[in-house]
Structures are given as structure tokens and as C-alpha cells.
PDB file of N, CA and C in Angstrom:
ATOM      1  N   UNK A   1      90.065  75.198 112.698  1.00  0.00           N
ATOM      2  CA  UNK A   1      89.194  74.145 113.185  1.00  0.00           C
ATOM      3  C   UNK A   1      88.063  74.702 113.984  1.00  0.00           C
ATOM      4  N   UNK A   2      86.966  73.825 113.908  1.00  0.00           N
ATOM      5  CA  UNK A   2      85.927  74.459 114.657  1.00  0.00           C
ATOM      6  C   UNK A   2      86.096  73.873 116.584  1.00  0.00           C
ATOM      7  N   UNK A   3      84.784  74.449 117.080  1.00  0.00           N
ATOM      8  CA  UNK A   3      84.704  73.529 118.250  1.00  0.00           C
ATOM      9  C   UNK A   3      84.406  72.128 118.246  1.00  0.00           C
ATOM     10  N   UNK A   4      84.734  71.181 119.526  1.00  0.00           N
ATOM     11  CA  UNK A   4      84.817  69.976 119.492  1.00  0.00           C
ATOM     12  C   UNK A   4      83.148  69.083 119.246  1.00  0.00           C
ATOM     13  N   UNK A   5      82.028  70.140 119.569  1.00  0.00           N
ATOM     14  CA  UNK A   5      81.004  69.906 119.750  1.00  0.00           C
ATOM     15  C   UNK A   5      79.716  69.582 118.412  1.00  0.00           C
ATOM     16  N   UNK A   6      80.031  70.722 117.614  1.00  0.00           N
ATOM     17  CA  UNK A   6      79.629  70.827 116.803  1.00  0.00           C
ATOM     18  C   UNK A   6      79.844  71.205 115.457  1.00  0.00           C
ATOM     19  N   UNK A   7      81.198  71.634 115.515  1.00  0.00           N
ATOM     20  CA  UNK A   7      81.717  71.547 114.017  1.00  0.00           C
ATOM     21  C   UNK A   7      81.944  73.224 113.789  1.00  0.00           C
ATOM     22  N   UNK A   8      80.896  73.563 113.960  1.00  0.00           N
ATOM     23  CA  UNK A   8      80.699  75.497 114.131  1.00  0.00           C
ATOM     24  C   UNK A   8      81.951  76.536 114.946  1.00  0.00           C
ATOM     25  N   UNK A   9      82.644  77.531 114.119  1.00  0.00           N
ATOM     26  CA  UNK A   9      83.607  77.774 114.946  1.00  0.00           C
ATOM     27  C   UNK A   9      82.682  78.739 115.735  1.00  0.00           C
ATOM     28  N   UNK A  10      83.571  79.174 116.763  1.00  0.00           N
ATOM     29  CA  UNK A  10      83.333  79.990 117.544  1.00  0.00           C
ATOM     30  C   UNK A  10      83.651  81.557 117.314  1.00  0.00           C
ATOM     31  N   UNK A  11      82.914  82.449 117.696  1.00  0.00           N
ATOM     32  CA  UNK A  11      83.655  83.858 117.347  1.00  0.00           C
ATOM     33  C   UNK A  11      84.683  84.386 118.038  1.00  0.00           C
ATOM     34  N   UNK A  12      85.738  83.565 119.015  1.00  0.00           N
ATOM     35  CA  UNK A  12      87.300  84.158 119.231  1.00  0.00           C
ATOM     36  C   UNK A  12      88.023  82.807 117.749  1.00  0.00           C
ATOM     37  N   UNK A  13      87.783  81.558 117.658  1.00  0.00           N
ATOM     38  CA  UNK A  13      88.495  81.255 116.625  1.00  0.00           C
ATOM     39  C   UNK A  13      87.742  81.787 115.052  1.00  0.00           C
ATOM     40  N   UNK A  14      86.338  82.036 114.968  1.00  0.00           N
ATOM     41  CA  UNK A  14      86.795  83.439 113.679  1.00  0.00           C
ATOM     42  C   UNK A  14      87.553  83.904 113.473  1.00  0.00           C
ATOM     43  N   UNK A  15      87.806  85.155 114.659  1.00  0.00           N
ATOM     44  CA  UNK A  15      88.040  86.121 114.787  1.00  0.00           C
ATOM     45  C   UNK A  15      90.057  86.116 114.615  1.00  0.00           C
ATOM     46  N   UNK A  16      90.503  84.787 115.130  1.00  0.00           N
ATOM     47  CA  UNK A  16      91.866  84.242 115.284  1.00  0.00           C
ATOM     48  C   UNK A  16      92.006  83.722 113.540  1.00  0.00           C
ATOM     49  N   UNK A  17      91.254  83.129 113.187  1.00  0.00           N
ATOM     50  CA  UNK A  17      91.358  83.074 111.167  1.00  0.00           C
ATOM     51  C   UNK A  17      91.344  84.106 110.595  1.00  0.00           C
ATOM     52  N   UNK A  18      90.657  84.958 111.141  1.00  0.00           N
ATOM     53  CA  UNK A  18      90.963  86.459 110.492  1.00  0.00           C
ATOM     54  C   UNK A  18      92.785  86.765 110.796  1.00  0.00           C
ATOM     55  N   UNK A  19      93.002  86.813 111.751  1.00  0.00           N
ATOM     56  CA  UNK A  19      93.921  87.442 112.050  1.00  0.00           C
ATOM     57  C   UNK A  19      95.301  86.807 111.280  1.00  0.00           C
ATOM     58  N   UNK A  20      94.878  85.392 111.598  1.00  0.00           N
ATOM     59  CA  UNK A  20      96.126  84.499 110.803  1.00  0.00           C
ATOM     60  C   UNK A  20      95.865  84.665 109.196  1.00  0.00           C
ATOM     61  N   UNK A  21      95.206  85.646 108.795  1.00  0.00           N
ATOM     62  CA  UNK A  21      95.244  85.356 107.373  1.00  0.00           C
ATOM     63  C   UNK A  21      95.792  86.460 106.681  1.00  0.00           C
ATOM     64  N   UNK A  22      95.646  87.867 108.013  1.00  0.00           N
ATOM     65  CA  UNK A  22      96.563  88.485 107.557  1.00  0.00           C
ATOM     66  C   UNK A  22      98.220  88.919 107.524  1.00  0.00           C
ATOM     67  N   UNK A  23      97.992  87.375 107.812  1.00  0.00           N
ATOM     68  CA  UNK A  23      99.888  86.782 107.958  1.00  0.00           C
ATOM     69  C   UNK A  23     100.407  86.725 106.613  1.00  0.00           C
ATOM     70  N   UNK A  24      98.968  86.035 105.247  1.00  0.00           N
ATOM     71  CA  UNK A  24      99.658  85.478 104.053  1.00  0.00           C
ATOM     72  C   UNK A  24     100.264  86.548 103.083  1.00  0.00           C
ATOM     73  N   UNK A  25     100.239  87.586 103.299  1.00  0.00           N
ATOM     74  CA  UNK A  25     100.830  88.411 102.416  1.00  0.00           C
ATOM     75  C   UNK A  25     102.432  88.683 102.348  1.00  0.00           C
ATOM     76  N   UNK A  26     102.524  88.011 103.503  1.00  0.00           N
ATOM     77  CA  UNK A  26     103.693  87.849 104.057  1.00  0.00           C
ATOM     78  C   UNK A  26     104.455  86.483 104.389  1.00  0.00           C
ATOM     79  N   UNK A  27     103.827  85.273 104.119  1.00  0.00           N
ATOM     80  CA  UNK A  27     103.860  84.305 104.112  1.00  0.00           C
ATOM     81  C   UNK A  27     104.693  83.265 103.729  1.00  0.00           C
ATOM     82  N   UNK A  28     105.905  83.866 103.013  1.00  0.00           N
ATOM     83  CA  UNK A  28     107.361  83.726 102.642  1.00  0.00           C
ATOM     84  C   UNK A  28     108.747  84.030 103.712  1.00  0.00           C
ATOM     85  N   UNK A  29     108.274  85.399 104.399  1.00  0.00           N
ATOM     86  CA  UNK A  29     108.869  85.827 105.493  1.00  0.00           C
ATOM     87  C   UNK A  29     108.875  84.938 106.629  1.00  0.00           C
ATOM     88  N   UNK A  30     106.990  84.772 106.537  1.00  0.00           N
ATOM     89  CA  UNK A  30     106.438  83.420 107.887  1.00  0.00           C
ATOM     90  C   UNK A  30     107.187  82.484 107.764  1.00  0.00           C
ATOM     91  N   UNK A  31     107.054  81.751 106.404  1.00  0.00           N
ATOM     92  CA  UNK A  31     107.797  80.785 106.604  1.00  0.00           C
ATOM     93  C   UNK A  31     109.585  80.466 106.529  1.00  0.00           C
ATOM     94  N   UNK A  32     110.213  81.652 106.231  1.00  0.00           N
ATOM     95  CA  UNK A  32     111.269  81.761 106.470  1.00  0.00           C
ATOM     96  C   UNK A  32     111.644  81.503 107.826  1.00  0.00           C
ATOM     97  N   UNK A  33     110.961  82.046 108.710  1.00  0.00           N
ATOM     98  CA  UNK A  33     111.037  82.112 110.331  1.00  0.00           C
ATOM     99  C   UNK A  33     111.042  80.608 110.292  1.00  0.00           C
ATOM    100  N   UNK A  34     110.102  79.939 110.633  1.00  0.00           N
ATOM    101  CA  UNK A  34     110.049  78.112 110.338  1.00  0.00           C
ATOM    102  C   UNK A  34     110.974  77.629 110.022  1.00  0.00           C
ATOM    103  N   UNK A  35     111.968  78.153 109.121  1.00  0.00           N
ATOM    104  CA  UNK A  35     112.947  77.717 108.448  1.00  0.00           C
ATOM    105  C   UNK A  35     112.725  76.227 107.477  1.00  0.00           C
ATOM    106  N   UNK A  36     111.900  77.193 106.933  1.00  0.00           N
ATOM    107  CA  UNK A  36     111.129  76.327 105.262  1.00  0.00           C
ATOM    108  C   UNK A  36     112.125  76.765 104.292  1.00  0.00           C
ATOM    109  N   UNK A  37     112.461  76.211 103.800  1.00  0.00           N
ATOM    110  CA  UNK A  37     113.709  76.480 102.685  1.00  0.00           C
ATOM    111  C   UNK A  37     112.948  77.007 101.470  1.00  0.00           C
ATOM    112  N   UNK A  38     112.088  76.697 100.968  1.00  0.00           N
ATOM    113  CA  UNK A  38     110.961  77.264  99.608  1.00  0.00           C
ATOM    114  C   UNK A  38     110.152  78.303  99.527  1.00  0.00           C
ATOM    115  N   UNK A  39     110.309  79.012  98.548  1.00  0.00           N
ATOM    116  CA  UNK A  39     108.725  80.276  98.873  1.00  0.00           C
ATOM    117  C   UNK A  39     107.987  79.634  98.116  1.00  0.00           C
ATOM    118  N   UNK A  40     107.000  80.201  97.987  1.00  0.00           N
ATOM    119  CA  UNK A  40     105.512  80.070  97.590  1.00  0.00           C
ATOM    120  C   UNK A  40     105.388  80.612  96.398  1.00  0.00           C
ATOM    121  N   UNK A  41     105.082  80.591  95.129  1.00  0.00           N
ATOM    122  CA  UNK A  41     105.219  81.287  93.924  1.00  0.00           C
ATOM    123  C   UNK A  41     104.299  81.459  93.829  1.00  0.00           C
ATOM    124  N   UNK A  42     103.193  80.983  94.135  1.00  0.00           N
ATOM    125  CA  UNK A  42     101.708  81.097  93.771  1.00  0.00           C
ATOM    126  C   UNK A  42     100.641  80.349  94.302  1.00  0.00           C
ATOM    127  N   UNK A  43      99.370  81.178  94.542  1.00  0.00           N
ATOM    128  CA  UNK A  43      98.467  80.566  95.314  1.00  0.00           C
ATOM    129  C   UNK A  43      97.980  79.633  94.881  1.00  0.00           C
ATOM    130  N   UNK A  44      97.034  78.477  95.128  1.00  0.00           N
ATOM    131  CA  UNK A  44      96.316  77.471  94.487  1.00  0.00           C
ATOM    132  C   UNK A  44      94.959  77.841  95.045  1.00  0.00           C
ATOM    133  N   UNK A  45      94.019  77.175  94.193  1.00  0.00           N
ATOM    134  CA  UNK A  45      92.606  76.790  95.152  1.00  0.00           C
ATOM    135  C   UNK A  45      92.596  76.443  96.244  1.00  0.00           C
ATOM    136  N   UNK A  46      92.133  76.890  97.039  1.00  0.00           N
ATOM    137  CA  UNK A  46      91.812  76.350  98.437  1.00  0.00           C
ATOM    138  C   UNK A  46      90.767  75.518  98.786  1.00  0.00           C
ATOM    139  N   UNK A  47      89.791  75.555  98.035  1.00  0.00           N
ATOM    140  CA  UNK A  47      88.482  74.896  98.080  1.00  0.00           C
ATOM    141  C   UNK A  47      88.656  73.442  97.043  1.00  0.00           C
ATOM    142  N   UNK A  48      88.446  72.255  97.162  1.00  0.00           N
ATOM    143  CA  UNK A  48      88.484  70.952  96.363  1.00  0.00           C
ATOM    144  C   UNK A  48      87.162  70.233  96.952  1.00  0.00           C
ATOM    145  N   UNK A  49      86.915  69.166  95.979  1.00  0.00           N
ATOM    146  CA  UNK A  49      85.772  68.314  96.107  1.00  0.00           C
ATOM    147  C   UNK A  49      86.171  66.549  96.319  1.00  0.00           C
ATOM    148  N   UNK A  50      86.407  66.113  97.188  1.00  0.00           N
ATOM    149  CA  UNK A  50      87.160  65.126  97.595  1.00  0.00           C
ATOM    150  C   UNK A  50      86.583  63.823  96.388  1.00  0.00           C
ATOM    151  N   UNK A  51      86.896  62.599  96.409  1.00  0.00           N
ATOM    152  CA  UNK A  51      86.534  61.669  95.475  1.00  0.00           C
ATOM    153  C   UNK A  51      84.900  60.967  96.472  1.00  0.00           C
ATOM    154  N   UNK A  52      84.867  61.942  97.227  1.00  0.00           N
ATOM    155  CA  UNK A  52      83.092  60.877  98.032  1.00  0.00           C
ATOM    156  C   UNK A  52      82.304  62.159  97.573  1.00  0.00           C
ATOM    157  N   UNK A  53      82.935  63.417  97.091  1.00  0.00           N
ATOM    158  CA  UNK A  53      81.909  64.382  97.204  1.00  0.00           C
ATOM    159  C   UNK A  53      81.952  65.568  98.329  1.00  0.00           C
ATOM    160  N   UNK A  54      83.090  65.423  99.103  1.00  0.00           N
ATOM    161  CA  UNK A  54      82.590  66.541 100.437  1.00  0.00           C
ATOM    162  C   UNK A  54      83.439  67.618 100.133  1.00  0.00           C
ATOM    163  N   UNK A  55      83.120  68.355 100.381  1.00  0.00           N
ATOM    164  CA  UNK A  55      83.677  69.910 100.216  1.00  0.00           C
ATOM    165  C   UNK A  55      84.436  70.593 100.789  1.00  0.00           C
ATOM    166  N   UNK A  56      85.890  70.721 100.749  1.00  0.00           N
ATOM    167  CA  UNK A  56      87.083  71.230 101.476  1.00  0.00           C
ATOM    168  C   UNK A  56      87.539  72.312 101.641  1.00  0.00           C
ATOM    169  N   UNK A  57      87.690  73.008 102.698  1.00  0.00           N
ATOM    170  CA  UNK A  57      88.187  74.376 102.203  1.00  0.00           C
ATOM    171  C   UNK A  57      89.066  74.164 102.984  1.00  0.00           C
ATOM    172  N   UNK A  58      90.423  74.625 102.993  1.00  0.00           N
ATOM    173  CA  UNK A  58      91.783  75.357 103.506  1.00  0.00           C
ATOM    174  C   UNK A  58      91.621  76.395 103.855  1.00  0.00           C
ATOM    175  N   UNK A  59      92.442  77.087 104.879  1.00  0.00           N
ATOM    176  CA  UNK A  59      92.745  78.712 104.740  1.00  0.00           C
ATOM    177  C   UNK A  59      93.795  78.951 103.891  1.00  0.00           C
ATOM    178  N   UNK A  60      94.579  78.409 103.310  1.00  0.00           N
ATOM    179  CA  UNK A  60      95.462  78.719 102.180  1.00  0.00           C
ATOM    180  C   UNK A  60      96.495  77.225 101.568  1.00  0.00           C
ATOM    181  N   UNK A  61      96.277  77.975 100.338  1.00  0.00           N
ATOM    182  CA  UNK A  61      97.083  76.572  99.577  1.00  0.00           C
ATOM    183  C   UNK A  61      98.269  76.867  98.840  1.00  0.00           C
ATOM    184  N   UNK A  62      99.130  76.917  98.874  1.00  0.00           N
ATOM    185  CA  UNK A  62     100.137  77.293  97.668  1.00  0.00           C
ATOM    186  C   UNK A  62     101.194  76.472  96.978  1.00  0.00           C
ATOM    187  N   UNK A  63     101.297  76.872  95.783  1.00  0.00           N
ATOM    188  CA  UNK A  63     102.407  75.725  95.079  1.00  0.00           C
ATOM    189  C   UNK A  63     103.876  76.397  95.650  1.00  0.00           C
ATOM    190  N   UNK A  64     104.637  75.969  96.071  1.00  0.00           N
ATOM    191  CA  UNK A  64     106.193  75.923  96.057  1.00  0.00           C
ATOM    192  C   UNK A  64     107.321  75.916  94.993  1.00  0.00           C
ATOM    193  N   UNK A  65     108.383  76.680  94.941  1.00  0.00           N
ATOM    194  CA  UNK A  65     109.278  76.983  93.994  1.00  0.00           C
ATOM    195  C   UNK A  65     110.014  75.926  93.433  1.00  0.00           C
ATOM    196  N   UNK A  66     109.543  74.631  94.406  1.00  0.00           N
ATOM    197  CA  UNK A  66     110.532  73.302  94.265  1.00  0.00           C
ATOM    198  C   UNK A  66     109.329  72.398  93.317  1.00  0.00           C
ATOM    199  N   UNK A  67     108.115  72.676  93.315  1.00  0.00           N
ATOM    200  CA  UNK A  67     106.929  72.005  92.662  1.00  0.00           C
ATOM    201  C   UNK A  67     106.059  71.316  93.604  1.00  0.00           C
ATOM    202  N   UNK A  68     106.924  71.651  95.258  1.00  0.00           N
ATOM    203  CA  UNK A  68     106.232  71.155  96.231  1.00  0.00           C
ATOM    204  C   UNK A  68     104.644  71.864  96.552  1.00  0.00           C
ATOM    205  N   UNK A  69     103.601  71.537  97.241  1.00  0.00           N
ATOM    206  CA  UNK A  69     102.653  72.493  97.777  1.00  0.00           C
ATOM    207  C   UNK A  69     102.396  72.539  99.359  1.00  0.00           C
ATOM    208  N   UNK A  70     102.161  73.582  99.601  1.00  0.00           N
ATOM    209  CA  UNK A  70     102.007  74.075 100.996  1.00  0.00           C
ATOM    210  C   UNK A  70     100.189  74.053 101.873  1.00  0.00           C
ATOM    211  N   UNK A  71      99.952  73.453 102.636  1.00  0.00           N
ATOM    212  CA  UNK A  71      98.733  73.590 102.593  1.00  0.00           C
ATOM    213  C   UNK A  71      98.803  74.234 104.537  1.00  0.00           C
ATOM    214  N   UNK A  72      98.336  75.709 104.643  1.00  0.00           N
ATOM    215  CA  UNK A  72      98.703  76.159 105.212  1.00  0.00           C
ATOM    216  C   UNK A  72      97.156  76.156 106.132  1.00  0.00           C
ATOM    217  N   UNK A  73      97.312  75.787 107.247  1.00  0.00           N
ATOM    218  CA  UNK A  73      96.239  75.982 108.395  1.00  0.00           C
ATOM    219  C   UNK A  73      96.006  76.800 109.937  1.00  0.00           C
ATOM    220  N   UNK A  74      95.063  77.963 109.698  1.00  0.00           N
ATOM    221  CA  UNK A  74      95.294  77.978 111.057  1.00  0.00           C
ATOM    222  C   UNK A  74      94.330  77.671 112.061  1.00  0.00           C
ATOM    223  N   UNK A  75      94.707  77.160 113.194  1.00  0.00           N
ATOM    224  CA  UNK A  75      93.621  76.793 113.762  1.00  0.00           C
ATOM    225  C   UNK A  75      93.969  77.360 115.460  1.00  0.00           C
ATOM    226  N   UNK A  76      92.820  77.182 116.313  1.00  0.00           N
ATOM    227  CA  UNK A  76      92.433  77.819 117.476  1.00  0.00           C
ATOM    228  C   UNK A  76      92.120  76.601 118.885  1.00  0.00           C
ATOM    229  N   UNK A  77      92.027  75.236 118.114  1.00  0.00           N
ATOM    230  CA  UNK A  77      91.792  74.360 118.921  1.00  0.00           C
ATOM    231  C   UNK A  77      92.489  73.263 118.824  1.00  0.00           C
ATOM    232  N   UNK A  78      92.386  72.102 119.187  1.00  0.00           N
ATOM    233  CA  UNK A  78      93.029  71.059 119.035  1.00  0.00           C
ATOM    234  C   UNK A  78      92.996  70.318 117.849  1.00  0.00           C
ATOM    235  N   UNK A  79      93.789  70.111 117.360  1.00  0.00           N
ATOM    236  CA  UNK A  79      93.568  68.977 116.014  1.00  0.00           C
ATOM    237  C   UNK A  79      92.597  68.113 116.367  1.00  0.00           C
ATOM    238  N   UNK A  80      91.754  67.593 115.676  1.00  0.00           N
ATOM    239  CA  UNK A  80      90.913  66.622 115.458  1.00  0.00           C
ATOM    240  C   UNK A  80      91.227  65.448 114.685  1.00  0.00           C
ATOM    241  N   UNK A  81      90.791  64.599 114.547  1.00  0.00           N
ATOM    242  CA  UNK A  81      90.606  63.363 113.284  1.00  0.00           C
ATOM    243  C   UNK A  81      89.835  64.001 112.391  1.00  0.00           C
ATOM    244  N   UNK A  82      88.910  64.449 112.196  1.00  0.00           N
ATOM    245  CA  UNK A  82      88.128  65.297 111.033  1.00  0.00           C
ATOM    246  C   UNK A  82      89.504  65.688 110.606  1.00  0.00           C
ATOM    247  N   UNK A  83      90.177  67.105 111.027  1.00  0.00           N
ATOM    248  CA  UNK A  83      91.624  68.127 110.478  1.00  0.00           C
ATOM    249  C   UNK A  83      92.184  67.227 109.808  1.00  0.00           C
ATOM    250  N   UNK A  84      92.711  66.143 110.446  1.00  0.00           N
ATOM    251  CA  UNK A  84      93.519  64.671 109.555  1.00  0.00           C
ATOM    252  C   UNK A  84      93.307  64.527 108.710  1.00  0.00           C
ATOM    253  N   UNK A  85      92.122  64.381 108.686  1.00  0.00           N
ATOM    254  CA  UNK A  85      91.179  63.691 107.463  1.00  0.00           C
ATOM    255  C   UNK A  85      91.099  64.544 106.248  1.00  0.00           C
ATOM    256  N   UNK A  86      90.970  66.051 106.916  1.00  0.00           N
ATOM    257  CA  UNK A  86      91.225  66.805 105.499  1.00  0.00           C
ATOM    258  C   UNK A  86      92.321  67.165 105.122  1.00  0.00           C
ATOM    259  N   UNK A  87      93.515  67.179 105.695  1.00  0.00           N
ATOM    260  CA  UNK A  87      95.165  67.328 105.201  1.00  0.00           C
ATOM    261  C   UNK A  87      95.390  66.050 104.620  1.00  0.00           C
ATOM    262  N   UNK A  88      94.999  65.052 104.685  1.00  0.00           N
ATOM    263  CA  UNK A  88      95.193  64.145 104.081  1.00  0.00           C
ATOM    264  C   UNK A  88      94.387  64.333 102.498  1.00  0.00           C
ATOM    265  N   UNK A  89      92.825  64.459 102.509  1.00  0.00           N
ATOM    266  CA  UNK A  89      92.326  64.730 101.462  1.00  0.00           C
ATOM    267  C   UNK A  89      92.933  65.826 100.515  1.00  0.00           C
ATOM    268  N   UNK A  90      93.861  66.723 100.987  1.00  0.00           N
ATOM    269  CA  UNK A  90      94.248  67.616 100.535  1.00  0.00           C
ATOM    270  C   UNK A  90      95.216  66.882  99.550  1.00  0.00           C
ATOM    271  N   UNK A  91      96.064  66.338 100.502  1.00  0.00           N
ATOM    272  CA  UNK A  91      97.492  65.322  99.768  1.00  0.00           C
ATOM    273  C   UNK A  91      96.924  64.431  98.809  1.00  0.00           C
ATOM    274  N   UNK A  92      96.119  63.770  98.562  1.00  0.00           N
ATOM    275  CA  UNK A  92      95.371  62.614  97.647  1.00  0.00           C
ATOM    276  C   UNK A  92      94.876  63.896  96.843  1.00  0.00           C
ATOM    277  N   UNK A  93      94.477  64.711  97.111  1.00  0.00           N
ATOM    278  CA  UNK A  93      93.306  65.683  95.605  1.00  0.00           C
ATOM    279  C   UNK A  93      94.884  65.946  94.532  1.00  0.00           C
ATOM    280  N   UNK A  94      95.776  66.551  95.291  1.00  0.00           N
ATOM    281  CA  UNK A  94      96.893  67.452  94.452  1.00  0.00           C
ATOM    282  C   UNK A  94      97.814  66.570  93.863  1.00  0.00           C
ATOM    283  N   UNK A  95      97.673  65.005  94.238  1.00  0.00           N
ATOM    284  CA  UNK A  95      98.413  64.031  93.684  1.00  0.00           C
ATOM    285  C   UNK A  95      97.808  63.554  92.815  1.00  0.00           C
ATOM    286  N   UNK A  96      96.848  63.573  92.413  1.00  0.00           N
ATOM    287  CA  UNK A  96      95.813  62.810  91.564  1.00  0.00           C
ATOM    288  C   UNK A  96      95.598  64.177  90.446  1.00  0.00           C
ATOM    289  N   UNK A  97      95.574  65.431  90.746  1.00  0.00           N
ATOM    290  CA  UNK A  97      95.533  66.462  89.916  1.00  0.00           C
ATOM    291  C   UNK A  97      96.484  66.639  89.244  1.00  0.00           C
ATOM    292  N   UNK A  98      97.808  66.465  89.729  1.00  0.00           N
ATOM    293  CA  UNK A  98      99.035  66.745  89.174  1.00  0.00           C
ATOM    294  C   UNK A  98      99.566  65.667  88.399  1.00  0.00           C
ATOM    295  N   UNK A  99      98.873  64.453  88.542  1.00  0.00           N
ATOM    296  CA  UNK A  99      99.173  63.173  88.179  1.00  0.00           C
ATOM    297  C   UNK A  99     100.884  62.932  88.315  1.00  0.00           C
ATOM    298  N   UNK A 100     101.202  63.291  89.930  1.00  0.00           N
ATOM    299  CA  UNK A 100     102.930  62.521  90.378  1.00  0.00           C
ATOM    300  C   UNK A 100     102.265  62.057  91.828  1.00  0.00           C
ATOM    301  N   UNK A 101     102.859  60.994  91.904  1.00  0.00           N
ATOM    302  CA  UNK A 101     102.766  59.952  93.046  1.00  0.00           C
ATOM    303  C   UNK A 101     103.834  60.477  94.464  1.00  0.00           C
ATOM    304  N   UNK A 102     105.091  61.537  93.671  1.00  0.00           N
ATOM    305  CA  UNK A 102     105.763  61.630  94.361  1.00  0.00           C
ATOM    306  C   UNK A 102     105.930  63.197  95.006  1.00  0.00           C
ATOM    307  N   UNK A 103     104.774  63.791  94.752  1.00  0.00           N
ATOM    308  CA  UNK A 103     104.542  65.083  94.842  1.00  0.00           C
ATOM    309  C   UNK A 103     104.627  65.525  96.549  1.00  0.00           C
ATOM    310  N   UNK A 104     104.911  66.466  96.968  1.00  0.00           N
ATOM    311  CA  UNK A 104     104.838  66.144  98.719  1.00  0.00           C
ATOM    312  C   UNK A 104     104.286  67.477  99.145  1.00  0.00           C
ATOM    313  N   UNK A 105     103.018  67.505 100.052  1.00  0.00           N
ATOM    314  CA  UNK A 105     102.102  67.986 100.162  1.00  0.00           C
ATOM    315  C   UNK A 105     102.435  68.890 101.843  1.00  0.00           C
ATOM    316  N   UNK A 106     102.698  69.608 102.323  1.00  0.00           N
ATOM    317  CA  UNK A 106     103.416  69.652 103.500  1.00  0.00           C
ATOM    318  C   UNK A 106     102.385  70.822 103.736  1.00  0.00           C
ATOM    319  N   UNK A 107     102.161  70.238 105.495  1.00  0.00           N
ATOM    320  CA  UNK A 107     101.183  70.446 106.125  1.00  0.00           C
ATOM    321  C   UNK A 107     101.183  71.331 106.852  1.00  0.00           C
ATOM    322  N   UNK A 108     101.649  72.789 107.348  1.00  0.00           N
ATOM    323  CA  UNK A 108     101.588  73.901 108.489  1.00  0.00           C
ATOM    324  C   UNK A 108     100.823  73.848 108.942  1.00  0.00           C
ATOM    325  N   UNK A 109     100.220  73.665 110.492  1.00  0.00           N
ATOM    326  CA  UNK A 109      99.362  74.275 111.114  1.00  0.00           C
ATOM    327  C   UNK A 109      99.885  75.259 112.246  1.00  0.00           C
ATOM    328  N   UNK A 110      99.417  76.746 112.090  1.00  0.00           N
ATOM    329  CA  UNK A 110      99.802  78.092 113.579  1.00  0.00           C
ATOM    330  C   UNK A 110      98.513  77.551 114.396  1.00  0.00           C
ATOM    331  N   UNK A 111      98.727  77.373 115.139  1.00  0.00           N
ATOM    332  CA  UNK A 111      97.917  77.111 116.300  1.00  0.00           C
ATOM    333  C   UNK A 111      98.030  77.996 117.487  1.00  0.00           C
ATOM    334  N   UNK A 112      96.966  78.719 118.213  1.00  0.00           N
ATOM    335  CA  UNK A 112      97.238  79.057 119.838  1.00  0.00           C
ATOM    336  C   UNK A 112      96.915  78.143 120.566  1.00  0.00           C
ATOM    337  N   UNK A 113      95.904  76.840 120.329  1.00  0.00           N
ATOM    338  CA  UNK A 113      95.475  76.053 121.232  1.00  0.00           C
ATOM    339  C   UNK A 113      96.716  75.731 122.486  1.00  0.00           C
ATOM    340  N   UNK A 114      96.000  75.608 123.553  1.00  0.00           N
ATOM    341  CA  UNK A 114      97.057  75.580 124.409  1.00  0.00           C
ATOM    342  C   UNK A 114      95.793  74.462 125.637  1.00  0.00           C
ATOM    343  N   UNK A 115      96.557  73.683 126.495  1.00  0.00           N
ATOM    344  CA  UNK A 115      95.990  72.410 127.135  1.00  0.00           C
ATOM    345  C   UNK A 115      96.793  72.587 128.561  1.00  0.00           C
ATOM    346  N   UNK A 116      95.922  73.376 129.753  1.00  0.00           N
ATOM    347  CA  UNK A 116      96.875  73.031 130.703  1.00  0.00           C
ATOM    348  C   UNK A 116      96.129  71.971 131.572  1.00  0.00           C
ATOM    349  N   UNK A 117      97.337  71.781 132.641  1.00  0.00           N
ATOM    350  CA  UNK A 117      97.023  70.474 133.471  1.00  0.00           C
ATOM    351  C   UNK A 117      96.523  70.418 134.410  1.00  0.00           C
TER     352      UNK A 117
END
């Protein structure tokens, strides 16, 4: 996710997408830790074109061994309503692609964001 201000990330959450991405090679292990019962068999597109036209990118997408898909995020700040908005678009693109209603789209986000009081 970017900053709250302008959409634009910042160069420590760059720099934190870099780092979380060189988690995915390993990303079966990751999610073993989670205690995700499924690996990942294979990557998907990450990038989709929603039904208004706007342009999505993920940091990673993958289909699941069960036929489930993984839509894997990392982010540096707080969830937003925008973030919503595109895990959701994510779930509507791969249901409508796959043509099953009952397909289940499951959402990871690693986050450091942290909020003290």
C-alpha cells in the first residue's frame, strides 16, 4: 500500500516490497508457518483490468493445489478502503475468469504497520 496522502509509496515501503518479495520463492514454507493447509502450484497474473477499466496489480497471485487462489499482499501501512477495494476486485476478476461462483479467493496481507497510542 502506498501512503495515506497520495497514493505514492514511499521509499522505506518500496524498499519493504522488495524485501517481502523475496519471501515468494519460498512461499509454501511462508505459508506453512500461517498454517495454510495448500501450496501454491503455480503463479497467476498479478496484474488484471477490473470491469470499469482500472488497472490492478498485486504483489503476487497464485492458484492453490485445492483450485483455491491466493492473492498475496505486502504492505507497510494501514489497510485502506482503496486495499479493500482491490482484494475484492481481485475475488470478482478470478470468479468471472474461472466461471465458478464458488471459487474462494483468500486474502494474505504481511504487514509491519504498527499504530501506537
Amino acid at each position: 500500500g502506498g501512503n495515506m496522502t497520495d497514493g505514492r509509496k514511499t521509499d522505506y515501503e518500496k524498499n519493504e516490497d522488495k524485501f517481502f518479495r523475496l519471501l515468494y520463492p519460498s512461499i509454501n514454507t511462508l505459508l506453512e508457518k500461517f498454517g495454510f493447509e495448500h501450496k501454491i502450484i503455480k503463479p497467476l497474473p498479478n496484474t488484471i483490468v477490473t470491469y470499469d477499466g482500472k488497472k490492478r496489480e498485486s504483489d503476487f497471485i497464485g492458484l492453490l493445489d485445492n483450485d483455491d487462489i491466493l492473492n498475496l499482499e505486502a504492505h507497510s501501512s494501514q489497510i485502506t478502503l482503496e486495499d479493500k477495494k482491490k482484494f475484492f476486485d481481485y475475488a470478482s476478476y478470478y470468479s468471472i475468469k474461472y466461471q465458478k461462483n464458488d471459487i474462494k479467493v483468500h486474502t494474505l496481507v504481511l504487514s509491519s504497520y504498527y499504530k501506537s497510542n
